[in-house]
N, C-alpha and C. Protein backbone atom coordinates (compact mmCIF):
# COMPACT_ATOMS: atom_id res chain seq x y z
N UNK A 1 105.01 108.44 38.51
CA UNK A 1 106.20 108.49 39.32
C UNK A 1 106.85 109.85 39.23
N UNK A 2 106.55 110.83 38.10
CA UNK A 2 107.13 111.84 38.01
C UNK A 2 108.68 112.42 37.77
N UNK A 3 109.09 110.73 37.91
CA UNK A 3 110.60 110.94 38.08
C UNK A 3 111.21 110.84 36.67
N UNK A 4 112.34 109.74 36.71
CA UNK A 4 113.29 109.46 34.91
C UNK A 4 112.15 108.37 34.23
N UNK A 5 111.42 107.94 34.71
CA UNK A 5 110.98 106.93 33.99
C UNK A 5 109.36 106.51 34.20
N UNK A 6 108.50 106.60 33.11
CA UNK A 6 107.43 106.90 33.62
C UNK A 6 106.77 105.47 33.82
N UNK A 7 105.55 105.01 34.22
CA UNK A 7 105.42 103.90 34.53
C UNK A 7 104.44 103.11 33.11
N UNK A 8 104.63 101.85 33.29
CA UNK A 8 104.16 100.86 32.37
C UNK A 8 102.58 102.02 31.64
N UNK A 9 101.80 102.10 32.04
CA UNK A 9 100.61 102.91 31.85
C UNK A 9 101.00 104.01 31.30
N UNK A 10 101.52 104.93 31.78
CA UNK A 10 102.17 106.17 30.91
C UNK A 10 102.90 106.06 29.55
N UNK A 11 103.34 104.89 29.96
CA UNK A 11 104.44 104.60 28.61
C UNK A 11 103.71 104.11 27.29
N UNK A 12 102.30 103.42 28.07
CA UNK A 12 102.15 102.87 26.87
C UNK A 12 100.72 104.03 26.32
N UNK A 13 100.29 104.44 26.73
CA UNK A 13 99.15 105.83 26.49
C UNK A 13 100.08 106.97 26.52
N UNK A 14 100.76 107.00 26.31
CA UNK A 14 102.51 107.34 25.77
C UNK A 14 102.15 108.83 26.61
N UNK A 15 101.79 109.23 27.37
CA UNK A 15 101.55 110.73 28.59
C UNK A 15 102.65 110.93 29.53
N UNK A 16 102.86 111.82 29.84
CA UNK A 16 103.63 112.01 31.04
C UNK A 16 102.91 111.45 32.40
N UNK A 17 103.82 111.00 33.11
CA UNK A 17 103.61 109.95 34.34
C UNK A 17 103.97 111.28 35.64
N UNK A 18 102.61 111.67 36.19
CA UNK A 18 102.79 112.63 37.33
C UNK A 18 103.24 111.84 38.37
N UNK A 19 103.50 112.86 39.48
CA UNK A 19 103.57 112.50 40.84
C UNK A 19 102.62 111.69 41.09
N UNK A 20 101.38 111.70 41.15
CA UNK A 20 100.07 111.32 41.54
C UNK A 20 99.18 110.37 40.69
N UNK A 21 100.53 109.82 39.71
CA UNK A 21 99.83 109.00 38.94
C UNK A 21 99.22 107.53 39.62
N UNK A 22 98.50 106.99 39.29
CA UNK A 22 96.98 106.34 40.30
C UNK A 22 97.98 104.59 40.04
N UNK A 23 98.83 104.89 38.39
CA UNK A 23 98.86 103.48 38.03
C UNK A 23 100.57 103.16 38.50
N UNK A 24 100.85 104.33 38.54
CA UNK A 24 102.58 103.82 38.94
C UNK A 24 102.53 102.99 39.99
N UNK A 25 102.20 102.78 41.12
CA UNK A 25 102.61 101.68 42.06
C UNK A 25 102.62 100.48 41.65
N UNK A 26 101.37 100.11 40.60
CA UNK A 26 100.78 99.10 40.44
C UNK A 26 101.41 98.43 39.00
N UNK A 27 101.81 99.26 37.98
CA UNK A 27 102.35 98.93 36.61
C UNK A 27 103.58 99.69 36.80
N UNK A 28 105.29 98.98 37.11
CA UNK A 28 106.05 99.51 36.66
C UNK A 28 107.23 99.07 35.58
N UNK A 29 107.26 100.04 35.14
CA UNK A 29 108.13 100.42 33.78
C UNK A 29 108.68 99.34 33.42
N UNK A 30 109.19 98.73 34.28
CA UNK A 30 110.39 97.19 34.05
C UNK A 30 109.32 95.90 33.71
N UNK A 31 108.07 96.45 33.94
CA UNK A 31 106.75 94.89 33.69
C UNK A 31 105.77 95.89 32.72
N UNK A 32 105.93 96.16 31.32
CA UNK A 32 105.12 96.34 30.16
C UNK A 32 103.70 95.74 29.98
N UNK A 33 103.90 94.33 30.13
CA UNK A 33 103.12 93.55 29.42
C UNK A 33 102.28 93.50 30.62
N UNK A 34 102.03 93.83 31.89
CA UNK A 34 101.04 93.67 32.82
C UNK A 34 99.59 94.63 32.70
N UNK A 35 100.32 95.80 32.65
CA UNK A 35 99.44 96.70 32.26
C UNK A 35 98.90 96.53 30.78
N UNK A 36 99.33 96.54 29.87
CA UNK A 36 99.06 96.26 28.61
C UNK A 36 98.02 95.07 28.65
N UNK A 37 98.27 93.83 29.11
CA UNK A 37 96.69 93.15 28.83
C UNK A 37 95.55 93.48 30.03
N UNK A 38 96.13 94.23 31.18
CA UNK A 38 95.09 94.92 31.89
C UNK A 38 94.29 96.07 30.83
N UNK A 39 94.62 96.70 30.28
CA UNK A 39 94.36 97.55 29.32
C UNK A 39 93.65 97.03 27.85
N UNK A 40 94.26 96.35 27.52
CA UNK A 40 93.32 95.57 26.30
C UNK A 40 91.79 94.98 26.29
N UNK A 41 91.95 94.27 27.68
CA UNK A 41 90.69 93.69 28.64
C UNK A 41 89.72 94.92 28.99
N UNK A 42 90.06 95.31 29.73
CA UNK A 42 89.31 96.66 30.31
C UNK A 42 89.26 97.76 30.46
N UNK A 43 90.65 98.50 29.46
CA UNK A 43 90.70 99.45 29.72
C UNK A 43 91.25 100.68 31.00
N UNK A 44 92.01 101.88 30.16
CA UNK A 44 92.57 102.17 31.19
C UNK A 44 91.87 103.15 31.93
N UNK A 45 90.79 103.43 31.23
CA UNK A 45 89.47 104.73 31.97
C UNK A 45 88.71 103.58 32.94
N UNK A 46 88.43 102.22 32.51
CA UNK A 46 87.49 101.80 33.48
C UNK A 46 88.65 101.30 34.51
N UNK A 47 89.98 101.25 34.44
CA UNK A 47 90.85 100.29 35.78
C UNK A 47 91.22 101.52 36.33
N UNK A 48 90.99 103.30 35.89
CA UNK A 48 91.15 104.23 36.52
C UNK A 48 90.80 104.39 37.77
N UNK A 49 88.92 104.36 37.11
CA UNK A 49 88.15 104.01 37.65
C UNK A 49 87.63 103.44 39.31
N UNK A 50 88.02 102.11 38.78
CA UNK A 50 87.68 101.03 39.99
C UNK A 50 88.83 101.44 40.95
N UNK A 51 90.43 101.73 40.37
CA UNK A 51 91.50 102.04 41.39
C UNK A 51 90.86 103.37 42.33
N UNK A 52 90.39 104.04 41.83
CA UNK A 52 90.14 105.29 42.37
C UNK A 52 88.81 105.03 43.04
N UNK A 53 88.19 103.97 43.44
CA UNK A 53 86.99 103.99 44.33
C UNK A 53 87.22 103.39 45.25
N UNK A 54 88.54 102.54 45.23
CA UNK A 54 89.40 101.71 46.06
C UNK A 54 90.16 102.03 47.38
N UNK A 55 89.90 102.20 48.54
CA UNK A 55 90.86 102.82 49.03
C UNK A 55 92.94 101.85 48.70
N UNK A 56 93.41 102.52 49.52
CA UNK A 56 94.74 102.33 48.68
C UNK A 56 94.69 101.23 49.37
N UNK A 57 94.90 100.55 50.24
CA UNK A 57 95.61 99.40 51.15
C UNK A 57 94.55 98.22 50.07
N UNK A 58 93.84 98.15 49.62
CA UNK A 58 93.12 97.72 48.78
C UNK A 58 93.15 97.25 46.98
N UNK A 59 93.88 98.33 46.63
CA UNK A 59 94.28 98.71 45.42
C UNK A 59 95.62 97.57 44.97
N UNK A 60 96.20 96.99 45.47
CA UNK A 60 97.61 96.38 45.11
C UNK A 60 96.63 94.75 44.93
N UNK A 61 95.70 94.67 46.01
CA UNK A 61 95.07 93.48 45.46
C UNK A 61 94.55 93.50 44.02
N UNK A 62 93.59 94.53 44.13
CA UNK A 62 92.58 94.59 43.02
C UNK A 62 93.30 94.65 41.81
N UNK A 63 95.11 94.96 41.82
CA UNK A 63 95.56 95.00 40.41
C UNK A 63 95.86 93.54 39.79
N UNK A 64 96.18 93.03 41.03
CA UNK A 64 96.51 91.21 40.97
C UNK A 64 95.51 90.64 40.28
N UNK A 65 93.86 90.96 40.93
CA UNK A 65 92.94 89.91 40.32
C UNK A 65 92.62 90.71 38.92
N UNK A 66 92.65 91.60 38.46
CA UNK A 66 92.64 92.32 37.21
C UNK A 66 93.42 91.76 36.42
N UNK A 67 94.65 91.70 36.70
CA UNK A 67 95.71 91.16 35.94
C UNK A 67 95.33 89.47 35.72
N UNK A 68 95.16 89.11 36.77
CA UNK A 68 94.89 87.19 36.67
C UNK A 68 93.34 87.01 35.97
N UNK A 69 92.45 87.90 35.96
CA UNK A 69 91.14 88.07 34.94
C UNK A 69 91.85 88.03 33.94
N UNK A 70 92.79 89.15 33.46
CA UNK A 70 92.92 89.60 32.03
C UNK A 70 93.19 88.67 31.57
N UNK A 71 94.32 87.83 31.90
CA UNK A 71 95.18 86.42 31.43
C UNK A 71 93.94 85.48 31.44
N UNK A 72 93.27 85.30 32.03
CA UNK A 72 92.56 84.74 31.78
C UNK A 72 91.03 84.73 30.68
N UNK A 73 90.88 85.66 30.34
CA UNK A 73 90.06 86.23 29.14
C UNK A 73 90.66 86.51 27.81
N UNK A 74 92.28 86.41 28.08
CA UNK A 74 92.71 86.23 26.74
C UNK A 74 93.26 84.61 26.50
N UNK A 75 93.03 84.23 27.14
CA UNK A 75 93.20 82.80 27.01
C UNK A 75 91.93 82.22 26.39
N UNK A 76 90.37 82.69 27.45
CA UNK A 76 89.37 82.21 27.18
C UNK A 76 88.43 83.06 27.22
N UNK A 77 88.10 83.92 25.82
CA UNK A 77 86.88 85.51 25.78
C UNK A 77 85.91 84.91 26.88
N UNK A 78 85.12 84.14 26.81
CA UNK A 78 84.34 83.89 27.21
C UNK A 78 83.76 83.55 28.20
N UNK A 79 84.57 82.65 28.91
CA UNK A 79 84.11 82.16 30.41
C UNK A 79 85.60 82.48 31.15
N UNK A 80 86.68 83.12 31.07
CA UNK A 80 87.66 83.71 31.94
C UNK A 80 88.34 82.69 32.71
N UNK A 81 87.90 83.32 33.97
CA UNK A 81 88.34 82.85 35.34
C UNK A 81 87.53 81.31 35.55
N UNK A 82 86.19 81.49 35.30
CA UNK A 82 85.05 80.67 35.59
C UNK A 82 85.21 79.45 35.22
N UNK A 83 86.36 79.57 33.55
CA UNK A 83 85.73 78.11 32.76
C UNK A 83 87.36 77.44 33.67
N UNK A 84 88.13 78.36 34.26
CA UNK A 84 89.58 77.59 34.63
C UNK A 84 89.16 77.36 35.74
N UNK A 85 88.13 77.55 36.66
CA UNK A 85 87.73 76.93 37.88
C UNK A 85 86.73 75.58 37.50
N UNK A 86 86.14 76.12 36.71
CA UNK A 86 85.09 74.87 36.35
C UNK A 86 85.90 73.94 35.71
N UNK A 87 87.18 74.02 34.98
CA UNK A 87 87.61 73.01 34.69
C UNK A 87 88.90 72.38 35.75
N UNK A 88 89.18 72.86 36.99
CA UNK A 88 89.58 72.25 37.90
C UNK A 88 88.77 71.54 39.14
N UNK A 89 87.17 71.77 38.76
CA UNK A 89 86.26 71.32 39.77
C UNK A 89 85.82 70.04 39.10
N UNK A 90 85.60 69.81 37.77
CA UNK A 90 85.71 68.79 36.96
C UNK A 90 87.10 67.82 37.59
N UNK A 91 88.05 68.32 37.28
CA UNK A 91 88.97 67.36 37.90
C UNK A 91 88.82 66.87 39.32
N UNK A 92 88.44 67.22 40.45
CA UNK A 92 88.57 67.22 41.29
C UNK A 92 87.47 66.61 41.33
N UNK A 93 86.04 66.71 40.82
CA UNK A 93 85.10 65.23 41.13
C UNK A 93 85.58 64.14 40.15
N UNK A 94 86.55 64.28 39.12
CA UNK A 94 86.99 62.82 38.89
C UNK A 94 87.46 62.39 39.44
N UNK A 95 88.42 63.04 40.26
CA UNK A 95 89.40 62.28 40.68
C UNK A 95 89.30 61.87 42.31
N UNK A 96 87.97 62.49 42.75
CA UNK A 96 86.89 62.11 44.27
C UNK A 96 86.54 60.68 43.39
N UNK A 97 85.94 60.73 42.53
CA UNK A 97 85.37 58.94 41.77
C UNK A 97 86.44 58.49 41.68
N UNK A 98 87.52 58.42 41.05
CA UNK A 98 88.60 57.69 40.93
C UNK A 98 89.22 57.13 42.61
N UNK A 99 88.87 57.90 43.34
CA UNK A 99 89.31 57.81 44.94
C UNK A 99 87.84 56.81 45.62
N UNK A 100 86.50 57.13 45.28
CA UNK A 100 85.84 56.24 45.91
C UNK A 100 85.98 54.68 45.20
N UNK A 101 86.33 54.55 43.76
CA UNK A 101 86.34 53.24 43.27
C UNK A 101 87.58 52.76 43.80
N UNK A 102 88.69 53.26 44.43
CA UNK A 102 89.54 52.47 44.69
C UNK A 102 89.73 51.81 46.08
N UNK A 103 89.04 52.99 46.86
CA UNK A 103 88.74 52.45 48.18
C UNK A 103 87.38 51.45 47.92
N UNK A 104 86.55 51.54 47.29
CA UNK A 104 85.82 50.28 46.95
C UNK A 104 86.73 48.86 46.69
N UNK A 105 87.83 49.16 45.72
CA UNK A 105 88.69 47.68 45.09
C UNK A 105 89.31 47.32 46.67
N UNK A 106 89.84 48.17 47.22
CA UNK A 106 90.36 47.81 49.05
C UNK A 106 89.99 47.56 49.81
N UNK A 107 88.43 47.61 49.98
CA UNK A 107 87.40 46.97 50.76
C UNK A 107 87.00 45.99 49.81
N UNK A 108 86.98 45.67 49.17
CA UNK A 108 86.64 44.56 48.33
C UNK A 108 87.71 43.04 48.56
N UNK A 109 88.79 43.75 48.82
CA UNK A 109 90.08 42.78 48.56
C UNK A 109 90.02 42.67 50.25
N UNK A 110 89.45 43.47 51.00
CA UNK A 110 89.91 43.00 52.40
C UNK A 110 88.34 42.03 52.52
N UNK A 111 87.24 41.93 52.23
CA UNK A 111 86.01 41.75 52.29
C UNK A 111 86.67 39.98 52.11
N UNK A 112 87.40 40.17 51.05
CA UNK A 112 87.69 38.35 50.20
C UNK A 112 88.29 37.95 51.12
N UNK A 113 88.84 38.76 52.03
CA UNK A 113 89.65 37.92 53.24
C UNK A 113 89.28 37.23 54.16
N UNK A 114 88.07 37.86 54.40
CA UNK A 114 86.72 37.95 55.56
C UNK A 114 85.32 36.91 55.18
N UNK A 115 85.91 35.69 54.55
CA UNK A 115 84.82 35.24 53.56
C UNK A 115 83.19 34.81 54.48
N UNK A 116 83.39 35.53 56.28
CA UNK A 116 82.53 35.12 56.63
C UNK A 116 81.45 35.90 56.70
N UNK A 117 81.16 37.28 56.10
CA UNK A 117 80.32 38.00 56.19
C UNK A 117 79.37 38.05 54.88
N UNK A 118 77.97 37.89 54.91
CA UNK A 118 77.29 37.58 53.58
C UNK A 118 77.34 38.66 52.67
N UNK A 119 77.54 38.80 51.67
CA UNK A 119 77.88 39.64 50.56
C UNK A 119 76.61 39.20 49.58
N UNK A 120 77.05 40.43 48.80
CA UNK A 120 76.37 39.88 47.73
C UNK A 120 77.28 41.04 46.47
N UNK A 121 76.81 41.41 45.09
CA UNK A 121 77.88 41.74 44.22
C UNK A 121 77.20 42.73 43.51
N UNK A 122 77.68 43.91 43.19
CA UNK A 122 77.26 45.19 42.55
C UNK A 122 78.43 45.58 41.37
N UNK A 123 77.89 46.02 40.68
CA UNK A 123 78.83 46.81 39.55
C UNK A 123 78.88 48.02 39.66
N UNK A 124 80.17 48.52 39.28
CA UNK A 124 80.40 49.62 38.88
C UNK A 124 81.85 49.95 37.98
N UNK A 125 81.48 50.85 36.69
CA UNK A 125 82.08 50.84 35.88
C UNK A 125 82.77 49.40 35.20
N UNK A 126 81.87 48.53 35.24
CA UNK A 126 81.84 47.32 34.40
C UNK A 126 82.97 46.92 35.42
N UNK A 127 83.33 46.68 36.59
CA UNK A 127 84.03 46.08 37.52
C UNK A 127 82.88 45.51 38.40
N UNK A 128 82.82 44.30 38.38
CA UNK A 128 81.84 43.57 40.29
C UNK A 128 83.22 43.36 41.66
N UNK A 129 81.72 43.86 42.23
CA UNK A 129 82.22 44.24 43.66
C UNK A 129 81.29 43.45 44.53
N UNK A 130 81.73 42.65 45.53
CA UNK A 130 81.51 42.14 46.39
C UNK A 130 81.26 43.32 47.53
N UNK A 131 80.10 43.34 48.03
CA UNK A 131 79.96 44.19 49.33
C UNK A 131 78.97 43.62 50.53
N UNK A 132 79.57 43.91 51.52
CA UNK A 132 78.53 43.02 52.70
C UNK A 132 76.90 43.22 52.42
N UNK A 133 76.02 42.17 53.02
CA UNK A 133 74.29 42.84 52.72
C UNK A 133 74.33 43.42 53.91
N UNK A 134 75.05 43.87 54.81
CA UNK A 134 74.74 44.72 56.04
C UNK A 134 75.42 45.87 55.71
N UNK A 135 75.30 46.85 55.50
CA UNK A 135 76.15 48.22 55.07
C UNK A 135 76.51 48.89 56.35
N UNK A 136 76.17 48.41 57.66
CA UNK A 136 76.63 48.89 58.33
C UNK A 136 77.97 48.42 59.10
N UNK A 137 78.62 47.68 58.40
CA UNK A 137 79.97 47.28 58.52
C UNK A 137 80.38 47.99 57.62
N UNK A 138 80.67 48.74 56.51
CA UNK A 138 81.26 49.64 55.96
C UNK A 138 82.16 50.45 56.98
N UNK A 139 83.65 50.37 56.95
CA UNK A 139 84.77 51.39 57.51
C UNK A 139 84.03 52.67 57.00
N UNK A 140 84.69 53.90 57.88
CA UNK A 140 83.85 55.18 58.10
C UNK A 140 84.83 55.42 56.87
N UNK A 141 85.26 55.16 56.21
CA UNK A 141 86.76 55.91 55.95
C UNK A 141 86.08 55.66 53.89
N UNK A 142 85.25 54.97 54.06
CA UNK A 142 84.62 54.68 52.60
C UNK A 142 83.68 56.18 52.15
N UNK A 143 83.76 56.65 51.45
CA UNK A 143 82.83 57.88 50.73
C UNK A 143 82.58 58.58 49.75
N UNK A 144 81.74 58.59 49.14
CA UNK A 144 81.14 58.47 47.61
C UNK A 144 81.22 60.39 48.05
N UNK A 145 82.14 61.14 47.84
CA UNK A 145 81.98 62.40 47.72
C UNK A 145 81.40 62.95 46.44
N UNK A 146 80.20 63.73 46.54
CA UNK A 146 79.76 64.31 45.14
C UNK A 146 79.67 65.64 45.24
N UNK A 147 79.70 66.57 44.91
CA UNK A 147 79.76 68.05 44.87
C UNK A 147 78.17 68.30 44.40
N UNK A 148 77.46 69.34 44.58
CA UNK A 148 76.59 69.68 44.09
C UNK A 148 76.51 70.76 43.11
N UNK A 149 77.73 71.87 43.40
CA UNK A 149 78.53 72.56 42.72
C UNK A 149 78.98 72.17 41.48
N UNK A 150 79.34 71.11 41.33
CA UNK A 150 80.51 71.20 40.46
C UNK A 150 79.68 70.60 39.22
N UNK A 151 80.41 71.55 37.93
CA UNK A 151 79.64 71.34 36.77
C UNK A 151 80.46 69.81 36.02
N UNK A 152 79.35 68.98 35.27
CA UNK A 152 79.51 67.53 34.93
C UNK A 152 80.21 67.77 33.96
N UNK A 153 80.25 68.97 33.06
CA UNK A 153 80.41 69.53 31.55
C UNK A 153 81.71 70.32 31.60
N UNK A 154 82.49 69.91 30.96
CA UNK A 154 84.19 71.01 31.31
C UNK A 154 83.58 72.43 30.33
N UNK A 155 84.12 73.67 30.41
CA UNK A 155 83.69 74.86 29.79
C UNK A 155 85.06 74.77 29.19
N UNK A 156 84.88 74.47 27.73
CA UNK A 156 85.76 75.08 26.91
C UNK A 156 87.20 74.38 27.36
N UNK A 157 87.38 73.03 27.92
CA UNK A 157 88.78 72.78 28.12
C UNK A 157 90.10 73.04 27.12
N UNK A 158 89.87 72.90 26.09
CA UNK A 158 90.76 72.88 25.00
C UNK A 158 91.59 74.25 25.35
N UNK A 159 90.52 75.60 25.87
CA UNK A 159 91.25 76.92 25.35
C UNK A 159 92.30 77.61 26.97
N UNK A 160 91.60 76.35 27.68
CA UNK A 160 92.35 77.08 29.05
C UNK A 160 93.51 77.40 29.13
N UNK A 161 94.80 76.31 28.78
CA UNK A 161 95.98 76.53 29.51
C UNK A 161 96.95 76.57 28.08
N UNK A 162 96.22 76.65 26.90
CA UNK A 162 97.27 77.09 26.18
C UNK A 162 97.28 78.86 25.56
C-alpha cells in the first residue's frame, strides 16, 4: 500500500509494504490472521507466485479459495477441502436413504388403503414392506437415489469441523 500502514503480508514478513505490493489488496492490515494461515499452508513465495501468474480480475478469487484451503488443512493436514466435501456427500446419500425409506413407509401406508392390489412383502432395514407384484404402479415420485460419486467411508469425520 505504500502508505501509514502496511498490509497483513508486510507486517507479518515484517518488510516494507510498496506501492506495488502484489498482497495488499488481498491481505489487509485490519485481517492478520488471513494471510498468516495463507502463509503457514503455502507460503508467501509460492502465493507470490500463483498471484502473479493470475491476471488481476482473477486474483481476489484465487485469495478466497487459498484462504478456504488453508482453513481447511489446518483443520484436516490431510485430506483438506476433499475430506469436508466427502463428508457432506456422505450426508447427503444418507439422508437420499433416509428420504427413499420414508417415501417407501407412505406408499406402504397408502398401499394398506388400497387392499385391492396383490402385494407381496420385502424388507428393508429390518422394517416389512408391503409392495404391489406389479411395480408398475409405483408413483413416479418414489426413488432409490444413489450417487456413484459419493464415497460409503466418511474421511476423517472427527477432524473436520472442530
Amino acid at each position: 500500500m505504500g502508505g501509514s500502514s502496511p498490509c497483513a503480508s508486510c507486517k507479518l514478513l515484517r518488510r516494507r509494504c510498496a506501492k506495488d505490493c502484489i498482497f495488499a489488496p488481498y491481505f489487509p492490515s485490519d485481517d492478520p490472521h488471513k494471510f498468516a494461515i495463507v502463509h503457514k499452508v503455502f507460503g508467501a513465495s509460492n502465493v507470490n507466485k500463483m498471484l502473479q501468474e493470475l491476471p488481476v480480475h482473477q486474483r481476489a478469487d484465487a485469495v478466497s479459495s487459498l484462504v478456504y484451503e488453508a482453513n481447511a488443512r489446518v483443520r484436516d493436514p490431510i485430506y483438506g477441502c476433499v475430506g469436508a466435501i466427502s463428508h457432506l456427500q456422505n450426508q447427503v446419500s444418507q439422508l437420499q436413504m433416509q428420504l427413499a425409506v420414508a417415501q417407501t413407509e407412505i406408499l406402504c401406508i397408502h398401499m394398506q388403503q388400497e387392499p385391492q392390489l396383490p402385494t407381496h412383502q420385502i424388507e428393508l432395514d429390518d422394517k416389512a414392506f408391503l409392495i404391489p407384484s406389479n411395480l408398475n404402479t409405483l408413483p413416479q415420485f418414489i426413488s432409490f437415489a444413489s450417487s456413484s460419486n459419493v464415497m460409503q467411508e466418511p474421511l476423517k469425520i472427527e477432524s473436520l469441523w472442530t
